[in-house]
Protein backbone atom coordinates (compact mmCIF):
# COMPACT_ATOMS: atom_id res chain seq x y z
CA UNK A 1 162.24 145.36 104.41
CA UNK A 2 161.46 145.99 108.10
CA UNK A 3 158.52 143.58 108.02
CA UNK A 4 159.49 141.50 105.89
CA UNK A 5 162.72 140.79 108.58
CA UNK A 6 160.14 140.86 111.43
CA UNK A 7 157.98 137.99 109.85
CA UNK A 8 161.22 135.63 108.89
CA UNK A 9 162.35 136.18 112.59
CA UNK A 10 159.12 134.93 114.11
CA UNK A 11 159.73 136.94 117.65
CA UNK A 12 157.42 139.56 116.83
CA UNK A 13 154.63 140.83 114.79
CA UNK A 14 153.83 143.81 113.11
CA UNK A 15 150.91 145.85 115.10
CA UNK A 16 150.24 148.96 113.72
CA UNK A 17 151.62 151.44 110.64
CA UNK A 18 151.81 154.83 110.62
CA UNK A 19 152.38 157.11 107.17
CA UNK A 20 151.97 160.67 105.81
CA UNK A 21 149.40 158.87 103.23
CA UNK A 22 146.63 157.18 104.97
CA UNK A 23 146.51 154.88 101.20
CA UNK A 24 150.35 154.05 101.69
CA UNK A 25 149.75 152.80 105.40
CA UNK A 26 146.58 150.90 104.79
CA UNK A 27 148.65 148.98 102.18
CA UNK A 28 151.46 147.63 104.59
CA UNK A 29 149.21 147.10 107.40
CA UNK A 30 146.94 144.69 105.64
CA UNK A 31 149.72 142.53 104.08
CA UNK A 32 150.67 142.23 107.81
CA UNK A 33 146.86 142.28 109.54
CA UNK A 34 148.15 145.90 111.25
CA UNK A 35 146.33 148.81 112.00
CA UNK A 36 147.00 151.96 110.03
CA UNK A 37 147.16 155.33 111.20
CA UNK A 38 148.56 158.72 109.49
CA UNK A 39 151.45 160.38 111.32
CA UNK A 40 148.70 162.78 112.62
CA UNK A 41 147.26 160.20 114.81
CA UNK A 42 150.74 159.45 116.32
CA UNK A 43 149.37 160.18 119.93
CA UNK A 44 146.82 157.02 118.97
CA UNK A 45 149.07 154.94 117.62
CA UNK A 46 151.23 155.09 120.98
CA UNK A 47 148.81 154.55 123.36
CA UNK A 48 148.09 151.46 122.16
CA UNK A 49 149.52 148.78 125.00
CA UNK A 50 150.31 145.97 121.95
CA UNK A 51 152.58 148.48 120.71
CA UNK A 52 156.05 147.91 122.69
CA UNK A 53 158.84 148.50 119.86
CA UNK A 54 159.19 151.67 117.51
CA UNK A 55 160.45 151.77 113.87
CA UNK A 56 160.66 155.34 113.12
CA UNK A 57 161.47 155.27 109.21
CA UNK A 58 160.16 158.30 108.52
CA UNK A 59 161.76 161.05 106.56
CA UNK A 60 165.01 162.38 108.10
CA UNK A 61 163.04 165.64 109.28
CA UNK A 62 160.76 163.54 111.40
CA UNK A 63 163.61 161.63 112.97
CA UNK A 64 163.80 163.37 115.91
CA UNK A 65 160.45 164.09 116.75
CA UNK A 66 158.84 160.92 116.29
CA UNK A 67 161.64 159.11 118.23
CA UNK A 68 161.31 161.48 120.67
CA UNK A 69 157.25 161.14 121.13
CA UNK A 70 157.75 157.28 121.13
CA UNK A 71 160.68 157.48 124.10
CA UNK A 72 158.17 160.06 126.10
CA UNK A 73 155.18 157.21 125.69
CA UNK A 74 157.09 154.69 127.52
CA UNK A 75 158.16 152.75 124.07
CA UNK A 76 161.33 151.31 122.58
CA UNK A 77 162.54 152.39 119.59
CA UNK A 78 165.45 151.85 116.36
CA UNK A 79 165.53 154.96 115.00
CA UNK A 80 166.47 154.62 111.02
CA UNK A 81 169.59 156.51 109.77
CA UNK A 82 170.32 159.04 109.70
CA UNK A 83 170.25 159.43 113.52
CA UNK A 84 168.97 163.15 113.14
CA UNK A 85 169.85 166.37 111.57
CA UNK A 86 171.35 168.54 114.12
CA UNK A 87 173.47 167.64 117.11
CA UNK A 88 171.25 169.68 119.70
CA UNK A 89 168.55 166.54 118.38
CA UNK A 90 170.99 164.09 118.50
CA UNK A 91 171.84 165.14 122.45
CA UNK A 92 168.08 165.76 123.26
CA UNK A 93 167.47 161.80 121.55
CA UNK A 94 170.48 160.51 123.82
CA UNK A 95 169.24 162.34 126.80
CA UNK A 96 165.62 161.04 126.43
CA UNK A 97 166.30 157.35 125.90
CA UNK A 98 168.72 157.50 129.42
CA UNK A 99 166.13 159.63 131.12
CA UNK A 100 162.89 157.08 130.39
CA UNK A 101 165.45 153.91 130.58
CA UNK A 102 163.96 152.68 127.10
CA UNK A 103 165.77 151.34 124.47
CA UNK A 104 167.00 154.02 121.60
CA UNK A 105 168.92 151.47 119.07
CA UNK A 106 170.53 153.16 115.63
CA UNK A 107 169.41 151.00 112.74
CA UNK A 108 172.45 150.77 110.95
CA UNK A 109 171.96 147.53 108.91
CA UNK A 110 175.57 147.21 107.90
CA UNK A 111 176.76 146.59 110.83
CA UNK A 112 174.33 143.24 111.56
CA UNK A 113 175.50 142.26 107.82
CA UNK A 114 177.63 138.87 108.50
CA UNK A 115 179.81 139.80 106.06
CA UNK A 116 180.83 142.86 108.08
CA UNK A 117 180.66 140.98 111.49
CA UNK A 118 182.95 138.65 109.62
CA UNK A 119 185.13 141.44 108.18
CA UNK A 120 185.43 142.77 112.18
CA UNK A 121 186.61 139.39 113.51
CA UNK A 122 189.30 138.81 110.61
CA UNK A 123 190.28 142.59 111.41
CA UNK A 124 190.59 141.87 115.06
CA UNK A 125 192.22 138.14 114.71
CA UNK A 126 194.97 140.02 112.42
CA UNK A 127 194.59 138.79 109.22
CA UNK A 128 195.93 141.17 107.30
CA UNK A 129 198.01 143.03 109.70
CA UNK A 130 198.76 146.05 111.06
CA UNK A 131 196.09 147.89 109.31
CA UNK A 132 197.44 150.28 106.84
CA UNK A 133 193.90 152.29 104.89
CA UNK A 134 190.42 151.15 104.15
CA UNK A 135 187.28 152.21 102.12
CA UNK A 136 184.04 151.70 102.14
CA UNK A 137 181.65 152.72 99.03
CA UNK A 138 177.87 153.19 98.82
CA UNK A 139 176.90 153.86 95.65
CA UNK A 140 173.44 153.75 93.03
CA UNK A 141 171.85 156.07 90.54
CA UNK A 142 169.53 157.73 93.44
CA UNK A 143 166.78 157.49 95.93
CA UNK A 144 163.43 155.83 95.52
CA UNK A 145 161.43 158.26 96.69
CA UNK A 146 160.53 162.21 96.28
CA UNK A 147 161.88 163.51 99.54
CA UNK A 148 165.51 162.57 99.52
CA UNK A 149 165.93 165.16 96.74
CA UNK A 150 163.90 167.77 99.00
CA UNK A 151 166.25 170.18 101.17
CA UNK A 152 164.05 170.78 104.11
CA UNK A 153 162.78 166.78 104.34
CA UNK A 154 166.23 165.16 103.61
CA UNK A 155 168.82 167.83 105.06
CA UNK A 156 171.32 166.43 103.15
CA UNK A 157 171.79 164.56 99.77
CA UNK A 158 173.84 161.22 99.19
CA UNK A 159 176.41 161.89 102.02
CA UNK A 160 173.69 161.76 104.78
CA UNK A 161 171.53 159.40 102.44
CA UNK A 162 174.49 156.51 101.65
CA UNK A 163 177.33 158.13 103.57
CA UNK A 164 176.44 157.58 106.90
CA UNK A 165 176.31 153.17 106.26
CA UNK A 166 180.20 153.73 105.07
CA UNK A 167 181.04 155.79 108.31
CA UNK A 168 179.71 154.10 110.51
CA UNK A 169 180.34 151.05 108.85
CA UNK A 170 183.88 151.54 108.95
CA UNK A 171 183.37 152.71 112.65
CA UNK A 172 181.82 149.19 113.39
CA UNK A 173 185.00 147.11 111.36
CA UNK A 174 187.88 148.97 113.42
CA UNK A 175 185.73 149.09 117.06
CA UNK A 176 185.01 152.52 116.91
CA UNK A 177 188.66 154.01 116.97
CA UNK A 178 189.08 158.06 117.74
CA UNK A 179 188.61 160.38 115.33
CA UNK A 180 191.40 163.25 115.00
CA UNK A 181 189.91 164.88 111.51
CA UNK A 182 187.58 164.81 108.40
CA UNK A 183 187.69 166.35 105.16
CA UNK A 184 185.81 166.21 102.33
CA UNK A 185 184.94 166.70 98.65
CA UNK A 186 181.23 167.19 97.67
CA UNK A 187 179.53 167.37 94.22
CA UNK A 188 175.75 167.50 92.49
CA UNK A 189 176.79 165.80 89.18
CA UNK A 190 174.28 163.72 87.42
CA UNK A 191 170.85 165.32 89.29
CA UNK A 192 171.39 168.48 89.18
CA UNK A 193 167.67 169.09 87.05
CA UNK A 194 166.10 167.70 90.15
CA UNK A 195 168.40 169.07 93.09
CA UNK A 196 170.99 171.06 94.86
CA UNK A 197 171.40 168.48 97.03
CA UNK A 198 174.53 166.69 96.65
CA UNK A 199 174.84 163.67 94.73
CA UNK A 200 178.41 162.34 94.69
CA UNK A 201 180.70 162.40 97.79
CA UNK A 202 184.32 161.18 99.37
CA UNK A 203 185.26 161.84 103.01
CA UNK A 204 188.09 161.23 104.49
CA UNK A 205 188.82 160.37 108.25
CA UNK A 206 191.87 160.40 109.82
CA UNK A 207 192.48 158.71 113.09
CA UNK A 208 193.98 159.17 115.92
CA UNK A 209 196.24 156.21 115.31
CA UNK A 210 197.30 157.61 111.55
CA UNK A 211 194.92 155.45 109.76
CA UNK A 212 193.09 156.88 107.25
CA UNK A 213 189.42 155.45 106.38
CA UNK A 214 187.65 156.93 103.58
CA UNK A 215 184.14 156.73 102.77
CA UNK A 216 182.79 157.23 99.02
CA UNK A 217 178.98 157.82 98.31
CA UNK A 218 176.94 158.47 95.64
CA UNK A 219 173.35 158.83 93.71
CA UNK A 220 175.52 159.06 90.11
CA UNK A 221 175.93 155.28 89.33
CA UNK A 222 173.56 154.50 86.95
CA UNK A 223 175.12 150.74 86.58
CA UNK A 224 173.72 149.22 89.21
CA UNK A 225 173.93 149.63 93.17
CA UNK A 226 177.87 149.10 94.52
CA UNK A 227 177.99 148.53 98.54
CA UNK A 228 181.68 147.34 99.32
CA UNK A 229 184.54 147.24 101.70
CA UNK A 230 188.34 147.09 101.40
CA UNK A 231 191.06 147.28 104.11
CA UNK A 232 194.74 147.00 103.76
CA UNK A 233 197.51 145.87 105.58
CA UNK A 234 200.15 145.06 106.47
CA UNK A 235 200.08 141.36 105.32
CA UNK A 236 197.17 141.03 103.28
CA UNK A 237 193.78 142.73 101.89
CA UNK A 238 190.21 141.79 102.98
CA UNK A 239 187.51 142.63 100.49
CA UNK A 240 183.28 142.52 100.91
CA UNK A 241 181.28 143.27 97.85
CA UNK A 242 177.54 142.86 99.39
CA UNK A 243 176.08 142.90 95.51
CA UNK A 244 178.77 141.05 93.60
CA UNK A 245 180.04 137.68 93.35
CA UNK A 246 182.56 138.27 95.29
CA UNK A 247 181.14 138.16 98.60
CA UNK A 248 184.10 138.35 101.31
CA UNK A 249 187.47 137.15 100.46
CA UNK A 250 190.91 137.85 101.95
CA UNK A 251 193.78 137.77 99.81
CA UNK A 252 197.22 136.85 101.75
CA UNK A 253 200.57 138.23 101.44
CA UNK A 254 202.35 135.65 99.28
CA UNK A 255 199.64 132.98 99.54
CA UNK A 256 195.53 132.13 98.28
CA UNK A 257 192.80 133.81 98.19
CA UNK A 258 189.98 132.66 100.57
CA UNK A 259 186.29 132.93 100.93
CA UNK A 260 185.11 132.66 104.45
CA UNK A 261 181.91 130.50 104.38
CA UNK A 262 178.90 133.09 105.15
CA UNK A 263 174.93 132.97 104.61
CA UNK A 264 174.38 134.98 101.96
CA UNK A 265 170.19 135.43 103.09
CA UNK A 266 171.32 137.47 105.31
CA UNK A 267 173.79 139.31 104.02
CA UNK A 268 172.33 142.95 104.38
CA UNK A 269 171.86 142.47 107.86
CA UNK A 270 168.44 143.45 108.27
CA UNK A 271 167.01 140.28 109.94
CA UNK A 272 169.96 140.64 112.01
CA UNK A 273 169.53 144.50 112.99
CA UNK A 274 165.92 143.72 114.49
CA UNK A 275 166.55 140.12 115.79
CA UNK A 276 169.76 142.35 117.76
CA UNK A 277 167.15 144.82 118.86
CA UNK A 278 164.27 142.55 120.28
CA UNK A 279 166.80 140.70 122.23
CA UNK A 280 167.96 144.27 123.71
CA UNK A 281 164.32 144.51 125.08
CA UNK A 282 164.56 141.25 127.28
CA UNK A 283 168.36 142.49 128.36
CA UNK A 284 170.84 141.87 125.75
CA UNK A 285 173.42 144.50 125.31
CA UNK A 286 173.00 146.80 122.35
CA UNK A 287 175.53 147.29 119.51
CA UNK A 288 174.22 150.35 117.97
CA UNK A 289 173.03 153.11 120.04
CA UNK A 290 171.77 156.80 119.82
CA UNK A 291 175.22 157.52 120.98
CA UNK A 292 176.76 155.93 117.51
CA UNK A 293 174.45 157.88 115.59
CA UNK A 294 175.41 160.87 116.97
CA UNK A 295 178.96 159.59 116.35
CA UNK A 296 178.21 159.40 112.51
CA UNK A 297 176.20 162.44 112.40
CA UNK A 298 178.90 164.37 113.47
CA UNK A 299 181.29 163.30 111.18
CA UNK A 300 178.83 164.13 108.36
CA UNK A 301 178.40 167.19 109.83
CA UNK A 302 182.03 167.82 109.94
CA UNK A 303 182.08 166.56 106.26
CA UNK A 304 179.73 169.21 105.13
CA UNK A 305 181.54 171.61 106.73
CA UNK A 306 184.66 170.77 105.33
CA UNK A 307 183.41 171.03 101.48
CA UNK A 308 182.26 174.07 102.41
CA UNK A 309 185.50 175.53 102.90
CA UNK A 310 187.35 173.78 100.17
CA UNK A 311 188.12 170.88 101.63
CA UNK A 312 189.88 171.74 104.43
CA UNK A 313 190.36 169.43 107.06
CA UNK A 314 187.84 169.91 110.35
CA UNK A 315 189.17 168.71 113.37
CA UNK A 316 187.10 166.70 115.69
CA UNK A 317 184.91 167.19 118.17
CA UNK A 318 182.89 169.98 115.70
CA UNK A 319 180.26 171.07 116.38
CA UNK A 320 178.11 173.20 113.55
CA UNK A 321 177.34 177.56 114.04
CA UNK A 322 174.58 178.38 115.89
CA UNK A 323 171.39 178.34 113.33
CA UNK A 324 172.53 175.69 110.67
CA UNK A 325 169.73 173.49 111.35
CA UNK A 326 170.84 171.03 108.27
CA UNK A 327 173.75 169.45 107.30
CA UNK A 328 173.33 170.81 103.91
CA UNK A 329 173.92 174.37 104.81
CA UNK A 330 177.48 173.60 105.88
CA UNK A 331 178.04 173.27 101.90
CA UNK A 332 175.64 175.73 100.60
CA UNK A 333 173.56 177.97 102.12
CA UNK A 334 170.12 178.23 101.77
């Protein structure tokens, strides 16, 4: 996906590749004439003066350090969500990027989705009113590969896999409003043969301002992928559906429904998310920052915690025990 958006935006080119399997890497870089390295030859890779932007898509274990290792070499990065696993990595991240001056963007594609961008201008032009609830859902039968269902390379199962693009999603629709509290209700339903990750989750988040947002997620559809959007209000409801028919529409109080004219090439906003992020290196401002991340991450964390103790609601700022070094241990311990 990443190169593929890199090629159709024509600003940059894809230099080098780095993966765990030397086959895997060698693939991608010669579709793209790249180099290909293993993540053991990291050091190499970064030295290399034609490198000047980052992708670290590596598992969410590696998150950290590799971001970290490409901020110390003098490079830019987007750092793939999640942001990290623990807040002390989400703080040493933030601190990094302001301490080298380099670019640390969070690669959360919704929010470069026109359909969202559209969503958060309809929002803010009051379309529907004083906003009353909204929901995102991010939902499919699973992960495509191995390590998401792994507790020590994921940290976390379909909350920190498809949970985080709701959160911060809705974060992005309704301009990142203050958090008072999350709760939460966790399950492993239809994977449980494979792992004790979890595989089906709701959160809710209640602002500061009364509103509540709520964020479903799950590996347990097994009729196709659902990535959608609903807010309420006062005088109307706007909907996005990313991989129906539907695409945006707003339905007014009393009156039509209407389909706001959008591109739908683009529509999961990862030609978008990069072409943001290269004009960030020649000055631009940047949308989505380590500091969002660490936003989202602590919700999840917060989330975790919460089904952990029943569902209790966790007020915000949390921040985990000393020790848990996954988000998964909130829920159940190792």
């Amino acid at each position: 996906m990443y190169a593929a958006a890199l090629r159709r935006i024509g600003r940059a080119r894809l230099v080098a590749v780095a993966s765990r399997s030397r086959d895997s890497a060698e693939k991608l870089a010669r579709e793209h004439g790249a180099k290909a390295y293993t993540f053991d030859e990291l050091p190499a890779l970064l030295a290399d003066p034609a490198v000047r932007l980052v992708c670290v898509n590596s598992p969410n274990r590696l998150h950290a350090s590799h971001a970290l290792l490409a901020l110390e070499a003098g490079k830019d990065v987007v750092l793939e969500k999640p942001l990290c696993l623990t807040l002390d990595e989400a703080d040493a991240l933030c601190a990094a990027a302001q301490r080298t001056g380099r670019l640390l963007g969070y690669a959360e594609n919704l929010c470069f989705s026109p359909l969202y961008r559209r969503a958060r201008e309809l929002v803010r032009e009051g379309v529907v009113g004083r906003v009353l609830w909204a929901r995102q859902v991010e939902k499919h039968g699973g992960p495509y590969s191995p390590w998401f269902w792994q507790r020590d390379e994921a940290g976390g199962g379909a909350l920190l896999d498809m949970g985080c693009h709701g959160i911060e999603a809705l974060r992005f629709v309704f301009d990142r409003p203050a958090v008072r509290a999350v709760s939460a209700r966790l399950a492993t339903t239809l994977h449980a043969d494979k792992t004790t990750l979890d595989d089906d989750a709701e959160v809710r988040i209640e602002l500061a301002s009364g509103v509540t947002l709520v964020s479903e997620s799950s590996w347990a559809v097994t009729s196709g992928m659902q990535s959608t959007l609903e807010v309420h209000g006062s005088e109307g409801s706007l909907f996005v559906d990313l991989m129906g028919e539907t695409g945006l529409r707003v339905a007014k109080k009393g009156g039509p429904t209407t389909r706001p004219p959008v591109d739908p090439l683009l529509e999961h906003g990862y030609v978008g998310e990069l072409g943001h992020f290269l004009a960030a290196l020649d000055g631009a401002a940047c949308d989505e920052t380590a500091e969002d991340g660490r936003a989202v991450l602590e919700i999840m964390l917060a989330a975790y915690a919460s089904a952990g103790k029943g569902g209790i609601e966790i007020p915000l700022p949390y921040r985990p025990p000393p020790g848990v070094t996954r988000p998964i241990d909130l829920w159940k311990p190792a």
